[in-house]
C-alpha atoms as a PDB file:
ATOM      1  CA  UNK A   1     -25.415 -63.383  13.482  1.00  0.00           C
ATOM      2  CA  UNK A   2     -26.750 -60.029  12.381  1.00  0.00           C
ATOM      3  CA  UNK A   3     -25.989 -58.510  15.647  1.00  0.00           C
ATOM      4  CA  UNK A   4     -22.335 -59.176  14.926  1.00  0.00           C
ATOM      5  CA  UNK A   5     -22.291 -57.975  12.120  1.00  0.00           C
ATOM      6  CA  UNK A   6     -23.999 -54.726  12.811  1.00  0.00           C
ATOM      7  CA  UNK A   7     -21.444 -54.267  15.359  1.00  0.00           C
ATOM      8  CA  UNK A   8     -18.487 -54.836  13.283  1.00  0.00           C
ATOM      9  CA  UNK A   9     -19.752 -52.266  10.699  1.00  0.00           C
ATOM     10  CA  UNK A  10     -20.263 -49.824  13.215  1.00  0.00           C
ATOM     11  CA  UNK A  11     -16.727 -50.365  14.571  1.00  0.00           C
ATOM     12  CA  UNK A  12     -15.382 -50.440  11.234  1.00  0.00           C
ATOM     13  CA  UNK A  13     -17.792 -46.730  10.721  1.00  0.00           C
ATOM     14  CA  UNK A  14     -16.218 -45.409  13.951  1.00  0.00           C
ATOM     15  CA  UNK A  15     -12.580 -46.049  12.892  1.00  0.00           C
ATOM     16  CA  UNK A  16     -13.123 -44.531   9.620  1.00  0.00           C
ATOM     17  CA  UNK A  17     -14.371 -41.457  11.324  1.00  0.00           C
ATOM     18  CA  UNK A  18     -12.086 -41.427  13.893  1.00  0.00           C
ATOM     19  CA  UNK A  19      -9.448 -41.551  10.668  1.00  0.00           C
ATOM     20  CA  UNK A  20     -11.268 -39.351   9.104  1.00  0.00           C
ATOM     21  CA  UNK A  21     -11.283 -36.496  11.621  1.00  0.00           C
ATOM     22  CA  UNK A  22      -7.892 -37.076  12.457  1.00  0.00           C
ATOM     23  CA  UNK A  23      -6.890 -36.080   8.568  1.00  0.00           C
ATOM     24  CA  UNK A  24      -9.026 -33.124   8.734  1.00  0.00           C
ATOM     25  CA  UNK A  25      -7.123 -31.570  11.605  1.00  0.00           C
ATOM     26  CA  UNK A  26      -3.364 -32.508  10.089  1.00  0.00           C
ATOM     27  CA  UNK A  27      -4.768 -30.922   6.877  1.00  0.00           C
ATOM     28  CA  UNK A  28      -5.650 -27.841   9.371  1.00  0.00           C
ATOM     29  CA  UNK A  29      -2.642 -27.814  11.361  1.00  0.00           C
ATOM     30  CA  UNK A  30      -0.462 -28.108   7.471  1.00  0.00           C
ATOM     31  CA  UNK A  31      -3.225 -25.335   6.201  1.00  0.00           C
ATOM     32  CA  UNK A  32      -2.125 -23.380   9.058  1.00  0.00           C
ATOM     33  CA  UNK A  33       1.409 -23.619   8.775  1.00  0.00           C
ATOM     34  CA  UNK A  34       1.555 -22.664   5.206  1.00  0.00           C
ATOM     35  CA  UNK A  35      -0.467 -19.934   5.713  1.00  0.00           C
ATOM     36  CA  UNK A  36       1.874 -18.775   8.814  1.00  0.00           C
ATOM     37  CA  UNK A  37       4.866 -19.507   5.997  1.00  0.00           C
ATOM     38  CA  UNK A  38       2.974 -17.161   3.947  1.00  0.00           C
ATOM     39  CA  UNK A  39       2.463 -14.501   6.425  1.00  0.00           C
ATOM     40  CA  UNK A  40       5.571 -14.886   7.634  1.00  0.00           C
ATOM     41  CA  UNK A  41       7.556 -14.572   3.865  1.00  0.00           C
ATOM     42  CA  UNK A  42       5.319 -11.180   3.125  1.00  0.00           C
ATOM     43  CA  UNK A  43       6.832  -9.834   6.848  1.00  0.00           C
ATOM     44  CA  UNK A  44      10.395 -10.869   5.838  1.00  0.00           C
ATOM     45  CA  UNK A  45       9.463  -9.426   2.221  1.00  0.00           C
ATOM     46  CA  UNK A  46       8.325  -5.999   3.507  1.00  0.00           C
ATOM     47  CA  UNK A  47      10.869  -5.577   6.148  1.00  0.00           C
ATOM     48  CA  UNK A  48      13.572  -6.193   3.039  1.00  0.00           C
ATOM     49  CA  UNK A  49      11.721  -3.684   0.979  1.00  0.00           C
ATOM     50  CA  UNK A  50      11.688  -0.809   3.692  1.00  0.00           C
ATOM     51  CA  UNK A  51      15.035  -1.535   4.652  1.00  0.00           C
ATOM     52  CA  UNK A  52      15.725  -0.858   0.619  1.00  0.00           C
ATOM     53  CA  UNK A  53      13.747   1.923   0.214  1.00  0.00           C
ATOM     54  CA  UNK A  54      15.941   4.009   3.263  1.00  0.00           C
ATOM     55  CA  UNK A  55      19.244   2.827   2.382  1.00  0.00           C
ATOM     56  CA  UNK A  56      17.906   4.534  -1.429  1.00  0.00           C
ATOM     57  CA  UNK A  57      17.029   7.809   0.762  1.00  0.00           C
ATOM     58  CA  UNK A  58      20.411   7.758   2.225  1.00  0.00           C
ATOM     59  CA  UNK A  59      22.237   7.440  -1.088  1.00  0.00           C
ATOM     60  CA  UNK A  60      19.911   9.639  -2.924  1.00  0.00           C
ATOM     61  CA  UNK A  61      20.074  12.284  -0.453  1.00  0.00           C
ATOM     62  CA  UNK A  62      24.103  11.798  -0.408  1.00  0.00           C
ATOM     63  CA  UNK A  63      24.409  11.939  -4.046  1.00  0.00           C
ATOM     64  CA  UNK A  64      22.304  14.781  -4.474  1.00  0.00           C
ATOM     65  CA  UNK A  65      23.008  16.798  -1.521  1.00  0.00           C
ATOM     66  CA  UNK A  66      19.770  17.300  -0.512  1.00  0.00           C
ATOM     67  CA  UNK A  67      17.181  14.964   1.632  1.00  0.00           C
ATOM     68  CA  UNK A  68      14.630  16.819   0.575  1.00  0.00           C
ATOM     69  CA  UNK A  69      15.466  16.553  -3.291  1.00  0.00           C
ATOM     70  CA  UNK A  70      15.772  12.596  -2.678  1.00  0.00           C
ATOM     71  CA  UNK A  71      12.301  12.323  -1.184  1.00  0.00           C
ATOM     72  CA  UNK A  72      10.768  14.282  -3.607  1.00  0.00           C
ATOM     73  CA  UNK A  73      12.531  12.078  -6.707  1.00  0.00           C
ATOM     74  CA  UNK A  74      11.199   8.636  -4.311  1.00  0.00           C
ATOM     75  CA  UNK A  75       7.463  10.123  -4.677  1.00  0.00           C
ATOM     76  CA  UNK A  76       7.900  10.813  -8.336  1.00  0.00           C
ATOM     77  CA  UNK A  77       9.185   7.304  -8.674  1.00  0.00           C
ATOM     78  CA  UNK A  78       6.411   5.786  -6.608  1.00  0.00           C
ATOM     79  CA  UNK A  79       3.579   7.217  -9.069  1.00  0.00           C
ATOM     80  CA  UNK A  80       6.265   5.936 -11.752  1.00  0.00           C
ATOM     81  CA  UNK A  81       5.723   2.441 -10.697  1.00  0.00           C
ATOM     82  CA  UNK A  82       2.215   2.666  -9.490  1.00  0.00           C
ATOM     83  CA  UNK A  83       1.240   2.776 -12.824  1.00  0.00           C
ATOM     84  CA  UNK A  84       4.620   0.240 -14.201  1.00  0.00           C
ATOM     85  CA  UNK A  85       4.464  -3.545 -13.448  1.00  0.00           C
ATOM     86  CA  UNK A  86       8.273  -2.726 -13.143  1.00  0.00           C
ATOM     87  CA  UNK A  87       9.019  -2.837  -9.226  1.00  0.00           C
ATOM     88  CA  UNK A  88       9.346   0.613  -6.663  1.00  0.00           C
ATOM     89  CA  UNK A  89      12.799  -0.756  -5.763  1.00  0.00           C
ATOM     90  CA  UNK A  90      14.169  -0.784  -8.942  1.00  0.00           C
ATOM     91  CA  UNK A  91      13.372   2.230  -9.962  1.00  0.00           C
ATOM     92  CA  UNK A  92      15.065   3.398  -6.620  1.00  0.00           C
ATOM     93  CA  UNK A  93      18.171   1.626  -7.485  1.00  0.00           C
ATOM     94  CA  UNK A  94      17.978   2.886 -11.181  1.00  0.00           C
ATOM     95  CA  UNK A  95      17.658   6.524  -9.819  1.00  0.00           C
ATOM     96  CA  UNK A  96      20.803   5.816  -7.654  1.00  0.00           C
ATOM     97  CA  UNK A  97      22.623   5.270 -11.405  1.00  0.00           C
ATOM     98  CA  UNK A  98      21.701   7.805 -12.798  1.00  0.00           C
ATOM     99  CA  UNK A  99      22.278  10.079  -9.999  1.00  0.00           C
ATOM    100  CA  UNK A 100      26.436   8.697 -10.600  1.00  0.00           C
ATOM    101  CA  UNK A 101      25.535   9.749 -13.945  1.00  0.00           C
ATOM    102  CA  UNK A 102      24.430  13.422 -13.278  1.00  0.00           C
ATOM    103  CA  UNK A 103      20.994  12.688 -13.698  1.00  0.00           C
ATOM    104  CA  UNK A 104      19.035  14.203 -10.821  1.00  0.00           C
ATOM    105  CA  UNK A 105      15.574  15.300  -9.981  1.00  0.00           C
ATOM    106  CA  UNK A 106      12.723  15.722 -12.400  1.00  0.00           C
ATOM    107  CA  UNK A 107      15.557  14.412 -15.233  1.00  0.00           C
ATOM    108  CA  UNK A 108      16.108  11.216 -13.620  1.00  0.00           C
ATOM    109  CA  UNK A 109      11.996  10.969 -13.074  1.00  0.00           C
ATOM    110  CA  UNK A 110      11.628  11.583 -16.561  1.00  0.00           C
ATOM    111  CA  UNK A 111      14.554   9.044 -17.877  1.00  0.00           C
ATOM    112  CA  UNK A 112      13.194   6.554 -15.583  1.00  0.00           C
ATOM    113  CA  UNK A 113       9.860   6.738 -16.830  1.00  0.00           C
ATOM    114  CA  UNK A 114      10.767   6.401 -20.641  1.00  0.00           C
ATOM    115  CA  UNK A 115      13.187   3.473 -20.054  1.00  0.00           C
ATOM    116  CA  UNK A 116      10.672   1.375 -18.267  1.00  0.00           C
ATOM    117  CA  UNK A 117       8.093   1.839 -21.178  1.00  0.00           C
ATOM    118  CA  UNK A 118      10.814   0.713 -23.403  1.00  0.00           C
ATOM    119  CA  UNK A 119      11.964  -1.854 -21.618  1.00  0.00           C
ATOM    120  CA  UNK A 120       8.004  -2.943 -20.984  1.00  0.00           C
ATOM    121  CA  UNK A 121       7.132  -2.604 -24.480  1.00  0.00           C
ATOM    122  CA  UNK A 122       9.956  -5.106 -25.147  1.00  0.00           C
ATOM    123  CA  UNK A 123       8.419  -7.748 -22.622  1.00  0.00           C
ATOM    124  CA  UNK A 124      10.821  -7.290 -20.181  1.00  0.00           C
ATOM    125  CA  UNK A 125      10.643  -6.721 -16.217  1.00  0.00           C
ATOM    126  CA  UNK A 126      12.502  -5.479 -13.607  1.00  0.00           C
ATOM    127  CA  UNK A 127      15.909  -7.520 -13.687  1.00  0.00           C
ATOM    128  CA  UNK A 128      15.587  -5.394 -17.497  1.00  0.00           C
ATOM    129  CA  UNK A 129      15.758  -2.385 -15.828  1.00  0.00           C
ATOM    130  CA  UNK A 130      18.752  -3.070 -13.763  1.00  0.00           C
ATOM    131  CA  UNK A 131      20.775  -4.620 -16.717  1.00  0.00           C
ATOM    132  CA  UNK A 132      19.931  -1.210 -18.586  1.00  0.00           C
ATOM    133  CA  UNK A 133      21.285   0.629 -15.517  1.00  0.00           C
ATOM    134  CA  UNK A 134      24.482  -1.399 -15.532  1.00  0.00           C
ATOM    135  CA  UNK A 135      25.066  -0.296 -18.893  1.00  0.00           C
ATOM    136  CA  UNK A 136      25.141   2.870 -17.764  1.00  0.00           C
ATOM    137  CA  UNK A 137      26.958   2.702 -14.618  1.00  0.00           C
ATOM    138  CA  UNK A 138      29.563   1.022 -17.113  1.00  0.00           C
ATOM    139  CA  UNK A 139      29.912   3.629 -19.226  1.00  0.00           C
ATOM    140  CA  UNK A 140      30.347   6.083 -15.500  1.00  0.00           C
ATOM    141  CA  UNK A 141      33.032   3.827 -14.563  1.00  0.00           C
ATOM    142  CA  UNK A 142      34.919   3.794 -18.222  1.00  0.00           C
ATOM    143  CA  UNK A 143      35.205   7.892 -16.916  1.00  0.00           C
ATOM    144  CA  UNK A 144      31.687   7.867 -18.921  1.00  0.00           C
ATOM    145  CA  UNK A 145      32.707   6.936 -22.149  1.00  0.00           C
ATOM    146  CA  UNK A 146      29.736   4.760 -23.141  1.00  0.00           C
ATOM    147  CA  UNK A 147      31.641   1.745 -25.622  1.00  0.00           C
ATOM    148  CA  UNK A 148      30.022  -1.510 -27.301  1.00  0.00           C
ATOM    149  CA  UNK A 149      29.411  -3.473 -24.013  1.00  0.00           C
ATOM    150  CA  UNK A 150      27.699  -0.843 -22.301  1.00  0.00           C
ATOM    151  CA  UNK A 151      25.305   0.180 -25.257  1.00  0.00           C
ATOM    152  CA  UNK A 152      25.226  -3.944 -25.856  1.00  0.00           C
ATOM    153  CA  UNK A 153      23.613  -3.800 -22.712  1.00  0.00           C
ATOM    154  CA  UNK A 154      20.981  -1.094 -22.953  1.00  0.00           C
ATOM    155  CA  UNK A 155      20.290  -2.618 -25.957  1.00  0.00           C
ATOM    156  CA  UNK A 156      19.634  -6.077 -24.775  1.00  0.00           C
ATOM    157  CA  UNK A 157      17.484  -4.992 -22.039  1.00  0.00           C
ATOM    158  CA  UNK A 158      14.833  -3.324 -24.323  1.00  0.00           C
ATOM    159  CA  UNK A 159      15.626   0.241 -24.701  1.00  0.00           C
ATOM    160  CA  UNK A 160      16.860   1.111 -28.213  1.00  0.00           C
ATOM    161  CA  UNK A 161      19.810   3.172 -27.475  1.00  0.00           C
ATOM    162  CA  UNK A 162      21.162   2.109 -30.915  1.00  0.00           C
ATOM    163  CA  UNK A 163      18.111   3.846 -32.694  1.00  0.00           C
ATOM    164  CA  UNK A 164      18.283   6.934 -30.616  1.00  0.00           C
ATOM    165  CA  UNK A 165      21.649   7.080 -31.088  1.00  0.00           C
ATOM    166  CA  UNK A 166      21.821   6.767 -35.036  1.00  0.00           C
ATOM    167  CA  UNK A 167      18.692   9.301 -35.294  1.00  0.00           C
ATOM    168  CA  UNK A 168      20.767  12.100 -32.514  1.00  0.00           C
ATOM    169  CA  UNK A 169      24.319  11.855 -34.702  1.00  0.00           C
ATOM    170  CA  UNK A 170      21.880  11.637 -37.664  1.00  0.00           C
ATOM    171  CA  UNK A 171      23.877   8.609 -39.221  1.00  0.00           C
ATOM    172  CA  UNK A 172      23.154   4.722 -39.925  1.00  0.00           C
ATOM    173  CA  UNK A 173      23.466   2.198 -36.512  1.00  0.00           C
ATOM    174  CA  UNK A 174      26.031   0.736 -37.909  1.00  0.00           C
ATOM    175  CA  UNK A 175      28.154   3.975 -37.525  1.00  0.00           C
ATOM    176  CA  UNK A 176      27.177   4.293 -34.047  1.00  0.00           C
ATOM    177  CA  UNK A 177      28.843   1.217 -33.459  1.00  0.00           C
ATOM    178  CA  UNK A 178      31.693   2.392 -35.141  1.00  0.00           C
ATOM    179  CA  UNK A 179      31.178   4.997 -33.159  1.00  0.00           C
ATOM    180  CA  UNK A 180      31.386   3.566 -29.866  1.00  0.00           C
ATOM    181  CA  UNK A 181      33.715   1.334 -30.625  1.00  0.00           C
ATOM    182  CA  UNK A 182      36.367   4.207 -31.299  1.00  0.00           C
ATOM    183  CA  UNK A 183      35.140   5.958 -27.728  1.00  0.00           C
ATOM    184  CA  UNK A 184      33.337   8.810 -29.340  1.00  0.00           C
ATOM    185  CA  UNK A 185      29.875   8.077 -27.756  1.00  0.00           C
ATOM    186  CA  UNK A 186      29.796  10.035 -23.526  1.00  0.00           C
ATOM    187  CA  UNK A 187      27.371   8.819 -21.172  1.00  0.00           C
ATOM    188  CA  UNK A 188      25.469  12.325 -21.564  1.00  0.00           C
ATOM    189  CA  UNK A 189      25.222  11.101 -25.030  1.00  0.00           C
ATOM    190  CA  UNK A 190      23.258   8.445 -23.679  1.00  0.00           C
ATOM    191  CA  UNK A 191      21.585  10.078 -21.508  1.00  0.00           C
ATOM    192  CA  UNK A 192      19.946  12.627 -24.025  1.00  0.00           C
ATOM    193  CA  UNK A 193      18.766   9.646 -25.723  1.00  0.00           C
ATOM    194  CA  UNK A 194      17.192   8.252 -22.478  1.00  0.00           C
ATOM    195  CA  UNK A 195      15.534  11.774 -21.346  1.00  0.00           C
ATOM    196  CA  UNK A 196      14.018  12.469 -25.077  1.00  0.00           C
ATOM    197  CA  UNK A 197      12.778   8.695 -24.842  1.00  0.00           C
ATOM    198  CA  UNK A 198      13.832   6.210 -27.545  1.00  0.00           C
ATOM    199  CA  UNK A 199      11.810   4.703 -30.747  1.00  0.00           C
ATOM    200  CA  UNK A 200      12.671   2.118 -33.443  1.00  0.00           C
END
């Protein structure tokens, strides 16, 4: 009975081929699709981002008056975050805050540039940089009085507005909250801090 059984193992060899091949091209055809998934989240991810990026140029060139001002302050901001792990975006978006602020042009470039080494230094990313901007845009819509929560936020994002506070009014942290608390700290208070660039 050799014959037979020759026959059956060859059967048995073609079936697991035949099994075999068939699992190669699923694992293609699933290869394929999540590469196509892939593909397809970096179009939907790059559309998102341009669509970002002009809506910024319209605001920035609204706020400032002046396209040409905006695009310049974008290409600032680009070398910004070329050299930032902190995303292009939010740098746009932080821009657009401090342009409510009155911080415009080469200012805002600078500001920008010293918050997101602060807020870097502290470990932080991008969502940082937007909870330090919220601060601010706090203290802009408190008729930029910058009190406790807004400063609380700064803080808490990585920049060390309370340091660069107490060493501006020359007096303890502790007063600054004091300070703040009783409405005697303005958002260009802040912003000086920012602009100089802050240090514990």
């Amino acid at each position: 009975m050799p014959g037979v059984g020759n026959k059956a193992g060859q059967s048995m060899g073609s079936r697991m081929a035949s099994a075999a091949g068939k699992a190669l091209k699923a694992g293609a055809v699933v290869g394929v699709a999540a590469v196509g998934a892939a593909v397809g989240t970096a179009l939907v991810g790059g559309f998102t981002n341009a669509v970002n990026r002009q809506t910024s140029q319209k605001v920035l060139s609204g706020l400032y008056g002046d396209a040409k001002a905006a695009t310049s302050v974008m290409g600032d901001l680009r070398k910004v975050a070329g050299d930032s792990p902190l995303g292009y975006e939010s740098y746009l978006k932080a821009a657009e805050s401090l342009a409510y602020a009155g911080v415009e042009g080469k200012s805002a470039t600078g500001t920008l540039e010293n918050v997101g080494k602060a807020i870097v230094a502290a470990g932080g990313d991008s969502t940082k940089l937007d909870q330090a901007m919220g601060g601010v845009m706090k203290a802009v819509n408190n008729g930029g009085i910058a009190m406790m929560d807004s400063l609380g936020m700064i803080s808490e994002s990585g920049v060390p507005i309370l340091s660069g506070l107490a060493e501006k009014f020359g007096v303890p942290i502790d007063k600054v909250k004091e300070m703040a608390s009783a409405g005697e700290i303005s958002i260009d208070d802040v912003m000086s801090v920012m602009q100089k660039g802050t240090g514990d």
